[in-house]
PDB file of N, CA and C in Angstrom:
ATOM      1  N   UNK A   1      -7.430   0.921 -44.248  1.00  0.00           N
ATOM      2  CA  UNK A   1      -6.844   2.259 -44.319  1.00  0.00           C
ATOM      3  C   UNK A   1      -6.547   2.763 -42.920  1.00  0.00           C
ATOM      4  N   UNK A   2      -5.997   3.723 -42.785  1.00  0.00           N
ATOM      5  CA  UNK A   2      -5.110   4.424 -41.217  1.00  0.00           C
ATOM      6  C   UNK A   2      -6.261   5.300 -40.828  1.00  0.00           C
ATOM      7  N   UNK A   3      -7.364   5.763 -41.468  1.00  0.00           N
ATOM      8  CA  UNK A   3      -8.281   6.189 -41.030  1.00  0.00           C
ATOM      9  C   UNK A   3      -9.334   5.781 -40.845  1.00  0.00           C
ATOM     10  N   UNK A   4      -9.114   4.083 -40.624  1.00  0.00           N
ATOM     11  CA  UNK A   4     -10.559   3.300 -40.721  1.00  0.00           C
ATOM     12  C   UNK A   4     -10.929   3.359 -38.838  1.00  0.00           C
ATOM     13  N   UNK A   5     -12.475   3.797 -38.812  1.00  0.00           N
ATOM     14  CA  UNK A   5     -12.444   3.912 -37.043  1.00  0.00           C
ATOM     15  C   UNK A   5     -13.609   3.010 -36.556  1.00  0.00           C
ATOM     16  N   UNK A   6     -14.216   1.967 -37.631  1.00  0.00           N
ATOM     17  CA  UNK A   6     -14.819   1.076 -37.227  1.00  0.00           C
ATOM     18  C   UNK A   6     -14.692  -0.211 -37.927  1.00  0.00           C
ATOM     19  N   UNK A   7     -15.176  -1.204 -37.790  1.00  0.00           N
ATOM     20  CA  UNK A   7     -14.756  -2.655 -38.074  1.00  0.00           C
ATOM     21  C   UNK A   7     -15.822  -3.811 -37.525  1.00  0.00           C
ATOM     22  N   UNK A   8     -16.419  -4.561 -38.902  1.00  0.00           N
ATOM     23  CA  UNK A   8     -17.140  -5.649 -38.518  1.00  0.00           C
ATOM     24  C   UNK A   8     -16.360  -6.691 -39.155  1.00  0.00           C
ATOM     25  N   UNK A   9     -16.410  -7.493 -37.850  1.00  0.00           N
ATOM     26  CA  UNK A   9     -15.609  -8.930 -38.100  1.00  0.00           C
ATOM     27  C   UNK A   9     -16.802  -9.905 -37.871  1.00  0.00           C
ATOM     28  N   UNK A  10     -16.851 -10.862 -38.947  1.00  0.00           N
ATOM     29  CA  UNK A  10     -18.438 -11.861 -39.341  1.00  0.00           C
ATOM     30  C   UNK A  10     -17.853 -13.459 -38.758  1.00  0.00           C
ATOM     31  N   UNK A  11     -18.010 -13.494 -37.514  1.00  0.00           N
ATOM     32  CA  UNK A  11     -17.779 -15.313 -37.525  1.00  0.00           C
ATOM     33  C   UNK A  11     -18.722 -16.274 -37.780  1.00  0.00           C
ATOM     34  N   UNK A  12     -18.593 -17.214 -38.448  1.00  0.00           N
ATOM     35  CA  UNK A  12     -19.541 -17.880 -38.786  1.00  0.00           C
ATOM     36  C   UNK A  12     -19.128 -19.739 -38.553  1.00  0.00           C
ATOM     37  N   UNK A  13     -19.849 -20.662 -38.436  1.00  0.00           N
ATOM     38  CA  UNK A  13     -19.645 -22.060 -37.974  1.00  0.00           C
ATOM     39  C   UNK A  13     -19.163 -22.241 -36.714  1.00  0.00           C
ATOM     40  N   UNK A  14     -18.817 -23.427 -37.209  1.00  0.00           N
ATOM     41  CA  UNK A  14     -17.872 -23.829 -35.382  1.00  0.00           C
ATOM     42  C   UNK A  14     -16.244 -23.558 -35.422  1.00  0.00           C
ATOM     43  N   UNK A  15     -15.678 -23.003 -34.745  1.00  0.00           N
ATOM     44  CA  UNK A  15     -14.496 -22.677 -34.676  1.00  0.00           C
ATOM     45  C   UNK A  15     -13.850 -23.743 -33.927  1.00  0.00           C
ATOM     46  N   UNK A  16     -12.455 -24.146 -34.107  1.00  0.00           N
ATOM     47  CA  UNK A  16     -11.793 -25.172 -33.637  1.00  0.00           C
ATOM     48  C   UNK A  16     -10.737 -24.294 -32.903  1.00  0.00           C
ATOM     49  N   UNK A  17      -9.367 -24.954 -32.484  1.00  0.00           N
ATOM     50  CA  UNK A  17      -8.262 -24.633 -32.028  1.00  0.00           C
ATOM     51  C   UNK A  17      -7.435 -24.134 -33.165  1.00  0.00           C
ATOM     52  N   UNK A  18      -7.782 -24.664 -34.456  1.00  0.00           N
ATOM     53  CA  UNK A  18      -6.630 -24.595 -35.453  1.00  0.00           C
ATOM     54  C   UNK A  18      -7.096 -23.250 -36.196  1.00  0.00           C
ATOM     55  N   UNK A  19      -8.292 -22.732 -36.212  1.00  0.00           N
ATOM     56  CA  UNK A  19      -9.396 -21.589 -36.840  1.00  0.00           C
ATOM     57  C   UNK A  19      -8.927 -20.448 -36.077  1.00  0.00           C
ATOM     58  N   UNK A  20      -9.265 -20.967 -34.577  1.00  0.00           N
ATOM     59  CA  UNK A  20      -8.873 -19.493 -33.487  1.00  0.00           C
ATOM     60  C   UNK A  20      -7.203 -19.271 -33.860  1.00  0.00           C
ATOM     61  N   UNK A  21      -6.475 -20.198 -33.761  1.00  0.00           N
ATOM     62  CA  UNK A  21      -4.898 -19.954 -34.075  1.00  0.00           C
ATOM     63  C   UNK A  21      -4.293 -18.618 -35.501  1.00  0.00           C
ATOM     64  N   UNK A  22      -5.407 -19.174 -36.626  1.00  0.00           N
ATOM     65  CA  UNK A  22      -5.197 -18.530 -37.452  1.00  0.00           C
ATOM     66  C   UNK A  22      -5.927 -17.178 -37.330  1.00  0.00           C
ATOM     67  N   UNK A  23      -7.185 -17.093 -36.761  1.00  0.00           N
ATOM     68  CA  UNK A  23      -7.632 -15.538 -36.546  1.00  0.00           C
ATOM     69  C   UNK A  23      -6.397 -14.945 -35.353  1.00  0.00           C
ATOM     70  N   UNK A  24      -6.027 -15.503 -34.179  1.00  0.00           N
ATOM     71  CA  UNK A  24      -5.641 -14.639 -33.652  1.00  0.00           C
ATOM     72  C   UNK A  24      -3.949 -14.716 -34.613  1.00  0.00           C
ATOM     73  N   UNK A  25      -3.632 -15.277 -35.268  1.00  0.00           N
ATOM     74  CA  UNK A  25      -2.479 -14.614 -36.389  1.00  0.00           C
ATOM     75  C   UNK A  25      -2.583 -13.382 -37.024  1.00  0.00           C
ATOM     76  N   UNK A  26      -3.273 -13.739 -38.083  1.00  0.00           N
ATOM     77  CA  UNK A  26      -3.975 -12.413 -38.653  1.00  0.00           C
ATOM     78  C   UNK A  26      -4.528 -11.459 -38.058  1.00  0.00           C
ATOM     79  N   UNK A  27      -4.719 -11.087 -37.099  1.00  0.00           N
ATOM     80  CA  UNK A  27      -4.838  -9.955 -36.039  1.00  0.00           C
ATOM     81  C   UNK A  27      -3.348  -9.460 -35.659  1.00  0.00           C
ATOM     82  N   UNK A  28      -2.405 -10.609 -35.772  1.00  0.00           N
ATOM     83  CA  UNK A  28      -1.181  -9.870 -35.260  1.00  0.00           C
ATOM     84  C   UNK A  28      -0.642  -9.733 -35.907  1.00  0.00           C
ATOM     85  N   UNK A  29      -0.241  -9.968 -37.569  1.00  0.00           N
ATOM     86  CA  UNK A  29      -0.704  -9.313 -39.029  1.00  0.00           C
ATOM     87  C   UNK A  29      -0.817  -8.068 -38.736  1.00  0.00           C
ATOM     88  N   UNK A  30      -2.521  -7.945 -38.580  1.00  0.00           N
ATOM     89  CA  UNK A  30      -2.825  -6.185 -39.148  1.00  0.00           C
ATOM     90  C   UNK A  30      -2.046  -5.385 -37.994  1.00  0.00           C
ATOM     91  N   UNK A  31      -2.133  -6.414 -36.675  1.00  0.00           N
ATOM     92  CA  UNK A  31      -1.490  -5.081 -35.940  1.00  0.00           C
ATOM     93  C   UNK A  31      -0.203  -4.566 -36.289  1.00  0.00           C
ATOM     94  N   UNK A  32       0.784  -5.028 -36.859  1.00  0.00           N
ATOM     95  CA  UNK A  32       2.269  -5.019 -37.039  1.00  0.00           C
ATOM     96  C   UNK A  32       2.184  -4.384 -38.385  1.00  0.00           C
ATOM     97  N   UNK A  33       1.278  -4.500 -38.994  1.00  0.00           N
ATOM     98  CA  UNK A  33       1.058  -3.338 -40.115  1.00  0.00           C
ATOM     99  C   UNK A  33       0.530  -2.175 -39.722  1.00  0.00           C
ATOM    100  N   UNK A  34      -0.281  -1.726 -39.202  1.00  0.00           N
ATOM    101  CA  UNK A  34      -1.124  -0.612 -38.466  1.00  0.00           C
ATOM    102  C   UNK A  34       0.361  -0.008 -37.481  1.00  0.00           C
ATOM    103  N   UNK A  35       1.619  -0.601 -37.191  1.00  0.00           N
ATOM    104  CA  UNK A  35       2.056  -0.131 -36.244  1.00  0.00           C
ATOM    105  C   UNK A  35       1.740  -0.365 -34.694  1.00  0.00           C
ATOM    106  N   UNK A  36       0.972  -1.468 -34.596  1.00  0.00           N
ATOM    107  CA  UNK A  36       1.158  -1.848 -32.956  1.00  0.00           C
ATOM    108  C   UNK A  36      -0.006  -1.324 -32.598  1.00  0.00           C
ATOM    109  N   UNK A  37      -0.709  -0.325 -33.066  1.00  0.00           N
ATOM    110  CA  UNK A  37      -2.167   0.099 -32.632  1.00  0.00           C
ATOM    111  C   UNK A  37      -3.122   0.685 -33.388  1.00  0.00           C
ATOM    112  N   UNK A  38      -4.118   0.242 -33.584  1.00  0.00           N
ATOM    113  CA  UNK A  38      -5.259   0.532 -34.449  1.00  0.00           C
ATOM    114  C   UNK A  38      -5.871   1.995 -34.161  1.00  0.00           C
ATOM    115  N   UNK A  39      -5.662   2.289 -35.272  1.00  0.00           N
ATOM    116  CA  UNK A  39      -7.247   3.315 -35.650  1.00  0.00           C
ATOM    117  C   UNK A  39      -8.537   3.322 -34.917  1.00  0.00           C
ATOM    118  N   UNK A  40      -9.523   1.611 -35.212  1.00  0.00           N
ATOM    119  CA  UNK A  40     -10.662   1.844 -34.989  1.00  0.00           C
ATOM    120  C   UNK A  40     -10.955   1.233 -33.559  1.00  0.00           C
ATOM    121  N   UNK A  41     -11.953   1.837 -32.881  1.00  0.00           N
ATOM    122  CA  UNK A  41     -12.585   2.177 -32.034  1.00  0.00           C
ATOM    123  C   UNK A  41     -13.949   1.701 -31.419  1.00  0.00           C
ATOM    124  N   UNK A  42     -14.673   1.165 -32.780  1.00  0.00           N
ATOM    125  CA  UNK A  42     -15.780   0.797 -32.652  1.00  0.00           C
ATOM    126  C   UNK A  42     -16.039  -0.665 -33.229  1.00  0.00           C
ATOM    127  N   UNK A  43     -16.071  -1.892 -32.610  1.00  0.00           N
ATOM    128  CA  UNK A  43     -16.213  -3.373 -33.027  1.00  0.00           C
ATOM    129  C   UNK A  43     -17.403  -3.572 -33.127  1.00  0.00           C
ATOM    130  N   UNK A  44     -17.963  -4.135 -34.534  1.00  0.00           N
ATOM    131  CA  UNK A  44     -18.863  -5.151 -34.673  1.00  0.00           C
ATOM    132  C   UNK A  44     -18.637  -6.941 -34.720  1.00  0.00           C
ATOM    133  N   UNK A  45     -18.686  -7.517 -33.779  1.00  0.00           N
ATOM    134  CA  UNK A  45     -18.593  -8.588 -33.415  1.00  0.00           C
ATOM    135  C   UNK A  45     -20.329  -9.432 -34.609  1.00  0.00           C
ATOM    136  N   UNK A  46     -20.058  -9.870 -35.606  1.00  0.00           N
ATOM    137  CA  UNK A  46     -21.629 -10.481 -35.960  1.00  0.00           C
ATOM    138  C   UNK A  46     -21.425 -11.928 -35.614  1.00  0.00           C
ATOM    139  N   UNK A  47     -22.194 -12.498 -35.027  1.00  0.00           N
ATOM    140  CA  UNK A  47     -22.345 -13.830 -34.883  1.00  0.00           C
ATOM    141  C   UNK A  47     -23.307 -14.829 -35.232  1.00  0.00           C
ATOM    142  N   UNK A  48     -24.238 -13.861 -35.968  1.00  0.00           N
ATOM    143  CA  UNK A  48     -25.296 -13.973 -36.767  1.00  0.00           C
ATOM    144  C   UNK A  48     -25.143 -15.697 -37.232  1.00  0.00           C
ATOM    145  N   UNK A  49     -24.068 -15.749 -37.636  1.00  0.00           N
ATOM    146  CA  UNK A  49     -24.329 -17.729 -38.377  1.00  0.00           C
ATOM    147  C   UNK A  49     -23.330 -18.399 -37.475  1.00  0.00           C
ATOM    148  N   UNK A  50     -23.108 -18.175 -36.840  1.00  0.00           N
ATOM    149  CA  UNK A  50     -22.299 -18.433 -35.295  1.00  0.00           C
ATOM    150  C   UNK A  50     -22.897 -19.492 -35.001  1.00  0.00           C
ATOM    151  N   UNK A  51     -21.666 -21.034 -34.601  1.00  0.00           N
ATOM    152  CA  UNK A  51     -22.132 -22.154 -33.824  1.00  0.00           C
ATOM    153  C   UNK A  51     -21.756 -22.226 -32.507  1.00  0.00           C
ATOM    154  N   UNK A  52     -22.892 -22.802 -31.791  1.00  0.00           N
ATOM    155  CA  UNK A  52     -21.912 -22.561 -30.692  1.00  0.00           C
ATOM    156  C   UNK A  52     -20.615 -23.227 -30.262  1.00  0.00           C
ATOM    157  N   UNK A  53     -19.797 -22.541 -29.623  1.00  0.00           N
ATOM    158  CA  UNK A  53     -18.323 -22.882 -29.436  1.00  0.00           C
ATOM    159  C   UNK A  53     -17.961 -23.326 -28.164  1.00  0.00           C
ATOM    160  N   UNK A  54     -16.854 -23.971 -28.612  1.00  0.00           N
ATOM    161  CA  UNK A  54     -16.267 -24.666 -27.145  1.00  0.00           C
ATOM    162  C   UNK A  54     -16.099 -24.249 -26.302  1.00  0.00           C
ATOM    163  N   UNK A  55     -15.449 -24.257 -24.648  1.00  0.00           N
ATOM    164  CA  UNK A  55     -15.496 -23.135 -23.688  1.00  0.00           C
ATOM    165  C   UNK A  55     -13.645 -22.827 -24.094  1.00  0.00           C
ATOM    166  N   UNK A  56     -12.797 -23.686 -24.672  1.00  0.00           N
ATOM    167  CA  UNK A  56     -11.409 -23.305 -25.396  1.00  0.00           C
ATOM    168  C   UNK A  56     -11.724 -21.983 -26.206  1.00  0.00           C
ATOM    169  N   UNK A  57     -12.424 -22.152 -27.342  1.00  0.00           N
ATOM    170  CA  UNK A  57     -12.683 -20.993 -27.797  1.00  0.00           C
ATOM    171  C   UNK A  57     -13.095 -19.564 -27.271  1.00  0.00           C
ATOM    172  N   UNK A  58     -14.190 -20.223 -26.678  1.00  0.00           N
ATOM    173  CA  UNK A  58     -15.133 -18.691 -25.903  1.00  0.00           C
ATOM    174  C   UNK A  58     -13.084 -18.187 -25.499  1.00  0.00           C
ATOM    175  N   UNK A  59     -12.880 -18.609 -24.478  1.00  0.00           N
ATOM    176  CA  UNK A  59     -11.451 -18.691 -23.363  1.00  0.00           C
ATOM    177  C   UNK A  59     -10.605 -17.878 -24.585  1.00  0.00           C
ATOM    178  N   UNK A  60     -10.348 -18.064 -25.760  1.00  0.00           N
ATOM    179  CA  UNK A  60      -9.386 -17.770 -26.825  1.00  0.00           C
ATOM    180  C   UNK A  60     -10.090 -16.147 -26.956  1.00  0.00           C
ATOM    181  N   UNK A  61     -11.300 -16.297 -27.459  1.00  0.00           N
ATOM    182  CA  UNK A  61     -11.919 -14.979 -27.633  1.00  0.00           C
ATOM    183  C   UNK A  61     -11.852 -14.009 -27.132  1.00  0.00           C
ATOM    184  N   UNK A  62     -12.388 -14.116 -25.401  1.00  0.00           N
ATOM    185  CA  UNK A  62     -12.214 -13.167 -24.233  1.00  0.00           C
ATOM    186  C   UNK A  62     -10.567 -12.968 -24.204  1.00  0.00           C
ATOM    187  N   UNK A  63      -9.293 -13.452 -24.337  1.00  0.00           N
ATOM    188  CA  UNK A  63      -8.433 -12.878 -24.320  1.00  0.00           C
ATOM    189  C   UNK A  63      -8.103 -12.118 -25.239  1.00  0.00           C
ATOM    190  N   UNK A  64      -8.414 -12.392 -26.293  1.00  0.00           N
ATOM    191  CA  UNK A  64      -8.155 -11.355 -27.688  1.00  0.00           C
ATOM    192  C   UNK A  64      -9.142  -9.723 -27.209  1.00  0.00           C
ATOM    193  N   UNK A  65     -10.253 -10.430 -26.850  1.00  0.00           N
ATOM    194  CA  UNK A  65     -10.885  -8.721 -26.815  1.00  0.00           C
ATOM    195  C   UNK A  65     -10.000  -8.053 -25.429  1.00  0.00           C
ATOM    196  N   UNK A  66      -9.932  -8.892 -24.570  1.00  0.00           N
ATOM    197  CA  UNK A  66      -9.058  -8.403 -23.465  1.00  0.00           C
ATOM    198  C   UNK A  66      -7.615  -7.348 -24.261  1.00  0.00           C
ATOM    199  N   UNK A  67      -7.006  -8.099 -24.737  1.00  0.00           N
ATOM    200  CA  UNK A  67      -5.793  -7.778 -25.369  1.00  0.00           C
ATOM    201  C   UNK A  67      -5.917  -6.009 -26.392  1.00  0.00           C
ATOM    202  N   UNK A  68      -7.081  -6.043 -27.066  1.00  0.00           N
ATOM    203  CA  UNK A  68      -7.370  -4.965 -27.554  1.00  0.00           C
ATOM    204  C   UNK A  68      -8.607  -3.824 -26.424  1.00  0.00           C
ATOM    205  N   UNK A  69      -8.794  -4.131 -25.701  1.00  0.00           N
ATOM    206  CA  UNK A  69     -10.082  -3.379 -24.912  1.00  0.00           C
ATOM    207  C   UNK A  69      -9.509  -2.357 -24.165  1.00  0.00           C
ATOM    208  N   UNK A  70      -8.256  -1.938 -24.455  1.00  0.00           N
ATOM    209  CA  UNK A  70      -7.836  -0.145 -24.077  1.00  0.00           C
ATOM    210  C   UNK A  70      -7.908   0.800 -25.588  1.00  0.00           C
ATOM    211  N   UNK A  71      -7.373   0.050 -26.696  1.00  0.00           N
ATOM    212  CA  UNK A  71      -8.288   0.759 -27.948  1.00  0.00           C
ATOM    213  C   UNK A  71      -9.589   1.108 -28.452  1.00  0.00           C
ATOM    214  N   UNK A  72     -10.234  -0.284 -28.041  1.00  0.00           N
ATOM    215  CA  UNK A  72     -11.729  -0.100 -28.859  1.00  0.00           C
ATOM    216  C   UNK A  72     -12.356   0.383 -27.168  1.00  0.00           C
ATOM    217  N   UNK A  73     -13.582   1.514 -28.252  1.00  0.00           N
ATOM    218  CA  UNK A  73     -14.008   2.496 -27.134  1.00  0.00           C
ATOM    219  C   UNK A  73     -15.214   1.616 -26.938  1.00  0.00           C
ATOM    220  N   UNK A  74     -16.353   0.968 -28.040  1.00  0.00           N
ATOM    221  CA  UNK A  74     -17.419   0.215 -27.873  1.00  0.00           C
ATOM    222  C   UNK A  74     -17.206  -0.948 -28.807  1.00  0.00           C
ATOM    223  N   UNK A  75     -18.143  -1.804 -28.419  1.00  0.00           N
ATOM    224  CA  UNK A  75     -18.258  -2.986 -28.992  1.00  0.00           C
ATOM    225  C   UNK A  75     -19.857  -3.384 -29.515  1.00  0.00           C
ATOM    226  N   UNK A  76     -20.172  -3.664 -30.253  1.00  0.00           N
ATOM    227  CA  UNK A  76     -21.564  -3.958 -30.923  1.00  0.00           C
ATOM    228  C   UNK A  76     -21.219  -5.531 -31.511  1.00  0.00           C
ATOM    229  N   UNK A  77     -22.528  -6.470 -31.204  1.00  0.00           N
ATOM    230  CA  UNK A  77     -22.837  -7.817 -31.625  1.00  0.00           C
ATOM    231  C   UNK A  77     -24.219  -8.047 -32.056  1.00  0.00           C
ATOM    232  N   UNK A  78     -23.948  -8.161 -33.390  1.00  0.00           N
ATOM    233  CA  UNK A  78     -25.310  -9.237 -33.604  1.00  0.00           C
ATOM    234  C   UNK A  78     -25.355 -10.738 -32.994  1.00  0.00           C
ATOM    235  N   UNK A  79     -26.467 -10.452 -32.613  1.00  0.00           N
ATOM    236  CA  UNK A  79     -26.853 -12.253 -31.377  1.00  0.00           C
ATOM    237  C   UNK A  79     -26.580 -13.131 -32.501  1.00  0.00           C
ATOM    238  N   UNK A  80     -25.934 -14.475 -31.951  1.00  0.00           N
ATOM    239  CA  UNK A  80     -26.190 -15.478 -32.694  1.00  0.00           C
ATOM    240  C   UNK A  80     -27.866 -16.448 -32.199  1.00  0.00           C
ATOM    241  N   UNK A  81     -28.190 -16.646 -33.765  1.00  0.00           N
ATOM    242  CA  UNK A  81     -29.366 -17.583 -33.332  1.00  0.00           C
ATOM    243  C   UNK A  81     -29.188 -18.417 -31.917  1.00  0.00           C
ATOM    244  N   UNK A  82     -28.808 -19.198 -31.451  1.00  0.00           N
ATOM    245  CA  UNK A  82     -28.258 -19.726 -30.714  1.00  0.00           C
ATOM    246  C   UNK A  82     -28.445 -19.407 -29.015  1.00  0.00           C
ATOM    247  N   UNK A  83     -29.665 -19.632 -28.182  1.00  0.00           N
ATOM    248  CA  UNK A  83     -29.495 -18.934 -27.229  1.00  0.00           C
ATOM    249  C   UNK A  83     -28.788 -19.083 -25.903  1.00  0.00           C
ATOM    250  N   UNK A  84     -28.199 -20.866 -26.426  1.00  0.00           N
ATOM    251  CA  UNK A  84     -26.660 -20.882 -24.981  1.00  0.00           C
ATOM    252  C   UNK A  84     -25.663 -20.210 -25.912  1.00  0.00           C
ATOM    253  N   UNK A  85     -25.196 -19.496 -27.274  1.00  0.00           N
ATOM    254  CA  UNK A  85     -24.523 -18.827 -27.554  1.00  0.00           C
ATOM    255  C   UNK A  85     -24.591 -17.288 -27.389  1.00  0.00           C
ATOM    256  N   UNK A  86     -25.154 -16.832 -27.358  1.00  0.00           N
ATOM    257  CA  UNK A  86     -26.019 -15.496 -26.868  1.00  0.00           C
ATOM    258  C   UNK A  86     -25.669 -15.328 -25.950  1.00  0.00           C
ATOM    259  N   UNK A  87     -26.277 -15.974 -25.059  1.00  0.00           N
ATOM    260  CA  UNK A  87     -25.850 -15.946 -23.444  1.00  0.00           C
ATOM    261  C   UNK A  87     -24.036 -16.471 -22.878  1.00  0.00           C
ATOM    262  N   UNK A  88     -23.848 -17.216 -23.736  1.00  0.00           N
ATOM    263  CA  UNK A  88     -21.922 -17.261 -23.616  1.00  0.00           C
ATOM    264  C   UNK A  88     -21.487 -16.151 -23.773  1.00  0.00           C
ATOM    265  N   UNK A  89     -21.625 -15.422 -25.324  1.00  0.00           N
ATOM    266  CA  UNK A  89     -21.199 -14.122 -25.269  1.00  0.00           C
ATOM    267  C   UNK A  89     -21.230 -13.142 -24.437  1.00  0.00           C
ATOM    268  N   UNK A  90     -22.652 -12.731 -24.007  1.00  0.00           N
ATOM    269  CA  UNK A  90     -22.988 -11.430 -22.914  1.00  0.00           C
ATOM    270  C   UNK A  90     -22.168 -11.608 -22.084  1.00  0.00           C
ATOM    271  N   UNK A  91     -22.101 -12.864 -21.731  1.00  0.00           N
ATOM    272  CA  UNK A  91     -21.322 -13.568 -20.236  1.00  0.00           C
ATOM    273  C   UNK A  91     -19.617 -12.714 -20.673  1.00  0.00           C
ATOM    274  N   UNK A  92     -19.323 -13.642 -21.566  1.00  0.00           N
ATOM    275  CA  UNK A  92     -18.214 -13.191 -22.212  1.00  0.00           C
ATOM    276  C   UNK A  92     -17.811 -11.353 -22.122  1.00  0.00           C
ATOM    277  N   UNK A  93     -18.634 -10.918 -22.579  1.00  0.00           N
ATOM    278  CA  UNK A  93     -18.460  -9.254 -22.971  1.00  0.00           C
ATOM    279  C   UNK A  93     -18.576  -8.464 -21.338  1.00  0.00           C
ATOM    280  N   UNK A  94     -19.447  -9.058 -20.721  1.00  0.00           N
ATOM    281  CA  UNK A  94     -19.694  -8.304 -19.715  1.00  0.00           C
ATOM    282  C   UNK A  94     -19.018  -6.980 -19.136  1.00  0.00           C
ATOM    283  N   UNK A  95     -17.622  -7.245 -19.094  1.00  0.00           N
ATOM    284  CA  UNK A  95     -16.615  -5.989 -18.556  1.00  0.00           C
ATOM    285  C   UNK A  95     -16.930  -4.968 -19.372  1.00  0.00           C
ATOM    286  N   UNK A  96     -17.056  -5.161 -20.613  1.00  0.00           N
ATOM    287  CA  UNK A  96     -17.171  -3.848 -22.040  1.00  0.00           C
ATOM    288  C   UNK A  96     -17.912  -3.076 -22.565  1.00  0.00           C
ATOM    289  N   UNK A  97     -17.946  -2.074 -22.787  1.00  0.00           N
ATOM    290  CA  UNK A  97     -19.057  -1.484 -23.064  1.00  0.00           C
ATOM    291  C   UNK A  97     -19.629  -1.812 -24.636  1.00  0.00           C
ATOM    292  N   UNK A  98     -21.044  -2.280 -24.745  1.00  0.00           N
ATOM    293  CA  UNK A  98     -21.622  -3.286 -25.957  1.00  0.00           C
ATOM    294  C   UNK A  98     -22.999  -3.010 -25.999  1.00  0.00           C
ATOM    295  N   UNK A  99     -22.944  -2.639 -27.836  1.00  0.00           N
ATOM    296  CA  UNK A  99     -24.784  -2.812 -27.845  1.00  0.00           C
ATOM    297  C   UNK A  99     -24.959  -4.248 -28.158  1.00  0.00           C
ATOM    298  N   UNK A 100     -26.116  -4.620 -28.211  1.00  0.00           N
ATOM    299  CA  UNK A 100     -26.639  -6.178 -29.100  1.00  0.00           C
ATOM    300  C   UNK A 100     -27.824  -5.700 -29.762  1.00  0.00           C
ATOM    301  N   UNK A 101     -27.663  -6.162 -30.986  1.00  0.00           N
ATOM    302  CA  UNK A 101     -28.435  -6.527 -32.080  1.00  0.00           C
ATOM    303  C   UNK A 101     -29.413  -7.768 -32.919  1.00  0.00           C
ATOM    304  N   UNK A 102     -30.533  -7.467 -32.761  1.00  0.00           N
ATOM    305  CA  UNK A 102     -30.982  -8.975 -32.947  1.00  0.00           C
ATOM    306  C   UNK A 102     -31.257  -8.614 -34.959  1.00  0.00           C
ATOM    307  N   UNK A 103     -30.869  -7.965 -35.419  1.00  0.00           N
ATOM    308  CA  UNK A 103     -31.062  -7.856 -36.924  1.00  0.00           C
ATOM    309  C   UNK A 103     -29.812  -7.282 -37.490  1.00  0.00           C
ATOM    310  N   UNK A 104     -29.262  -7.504 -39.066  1.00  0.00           N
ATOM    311  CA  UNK A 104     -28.093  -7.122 -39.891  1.00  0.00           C
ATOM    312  C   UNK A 104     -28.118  -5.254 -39.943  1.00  0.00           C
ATOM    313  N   UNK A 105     -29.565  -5.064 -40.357  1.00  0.00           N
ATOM    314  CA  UNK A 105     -29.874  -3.294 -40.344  1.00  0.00           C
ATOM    315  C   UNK A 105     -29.922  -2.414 -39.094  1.00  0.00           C
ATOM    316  N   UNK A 106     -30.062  -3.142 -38.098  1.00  0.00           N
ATOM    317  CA  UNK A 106     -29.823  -2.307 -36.910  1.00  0.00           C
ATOM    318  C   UNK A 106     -27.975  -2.411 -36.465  1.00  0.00           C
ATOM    319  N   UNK A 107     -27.588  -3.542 -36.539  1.00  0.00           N
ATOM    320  CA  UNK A 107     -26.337  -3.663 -36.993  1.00  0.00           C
ATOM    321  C   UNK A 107     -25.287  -2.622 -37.266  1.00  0.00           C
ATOM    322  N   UNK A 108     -25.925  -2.305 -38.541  1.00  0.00           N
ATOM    323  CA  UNK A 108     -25.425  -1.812 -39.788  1.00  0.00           C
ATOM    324  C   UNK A 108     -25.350  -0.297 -39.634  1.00  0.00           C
ATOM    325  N   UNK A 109     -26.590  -0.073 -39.022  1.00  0.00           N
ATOM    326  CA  UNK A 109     -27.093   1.359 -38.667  1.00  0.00           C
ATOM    327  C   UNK A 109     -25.973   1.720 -37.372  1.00  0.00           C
ATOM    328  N   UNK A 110     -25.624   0.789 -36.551  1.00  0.00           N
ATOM    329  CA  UNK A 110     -24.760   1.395 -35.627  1.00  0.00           C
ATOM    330  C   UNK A 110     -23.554   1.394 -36.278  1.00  0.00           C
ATOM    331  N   UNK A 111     -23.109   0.590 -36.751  1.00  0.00           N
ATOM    332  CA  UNK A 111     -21.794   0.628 -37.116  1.00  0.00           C
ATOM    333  C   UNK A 111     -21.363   2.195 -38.060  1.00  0.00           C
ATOM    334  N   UNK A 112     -22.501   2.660 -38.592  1.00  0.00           N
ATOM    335  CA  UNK A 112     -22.614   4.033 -39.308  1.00  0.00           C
ATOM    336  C   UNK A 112     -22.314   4.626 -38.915  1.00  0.00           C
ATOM    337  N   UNK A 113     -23.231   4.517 -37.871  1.00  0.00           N
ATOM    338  CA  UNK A 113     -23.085   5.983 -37.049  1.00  0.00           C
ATOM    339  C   UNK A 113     -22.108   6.724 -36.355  1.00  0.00           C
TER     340      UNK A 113
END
């Protein structure tokens, strides 16, 4: 909806070249429906069943949030189990302003709020 002002996106497994291709499609999908710029504001990144990923991917990722990071005001992640994935991410996010979450209900609770 045009008044949606937050958003959890759930990645889960190992992502390839052909996986990232199609998420960053469908992102340019909603944007061209939304009109070129989104509503929401507030990202939940869960990585909760998250494998860790290639440094192609991580590389694919950081440009996508790059690409949107004058819209979204914060960013929130649940950690993936994973603690060289954990630590890719932070690495990753660093420029942005981000909570981390080590549970679905604390999560959940921010994304509420």
């Amino acid at each position: 909806s045009s008044d949606l002002d937050a958003l959890r996106i759930v990645f889960s497994g190992f992502w390839d070249s052909a996986t990232m291709s199609r998420y960053q499609q469908a992102l340019r999908q909603r944007a061209e429906a939304a009109g070129g710029m989104t509503s929401v504001k507030r990202v939940l990144l869960d990585l909760g069943n998250c494998a860790i990923q290639s440094q192609d991917v991580i590389d694919s990722m950081q440009k996508v949030i790059e690409h949107y990071a004058g819209q979204i005001s914060e960013y929130g992640m649940v950690l993936p189990p994973s603690p060289l994935l954990s630590m890719q991410m932070k690495k990753l996010m660093l420029p942005w302003p981000i909570s981390y979450f080590e549970s679905e209900d604390e999560a959940a609770a921010w994304l509420a709020s």
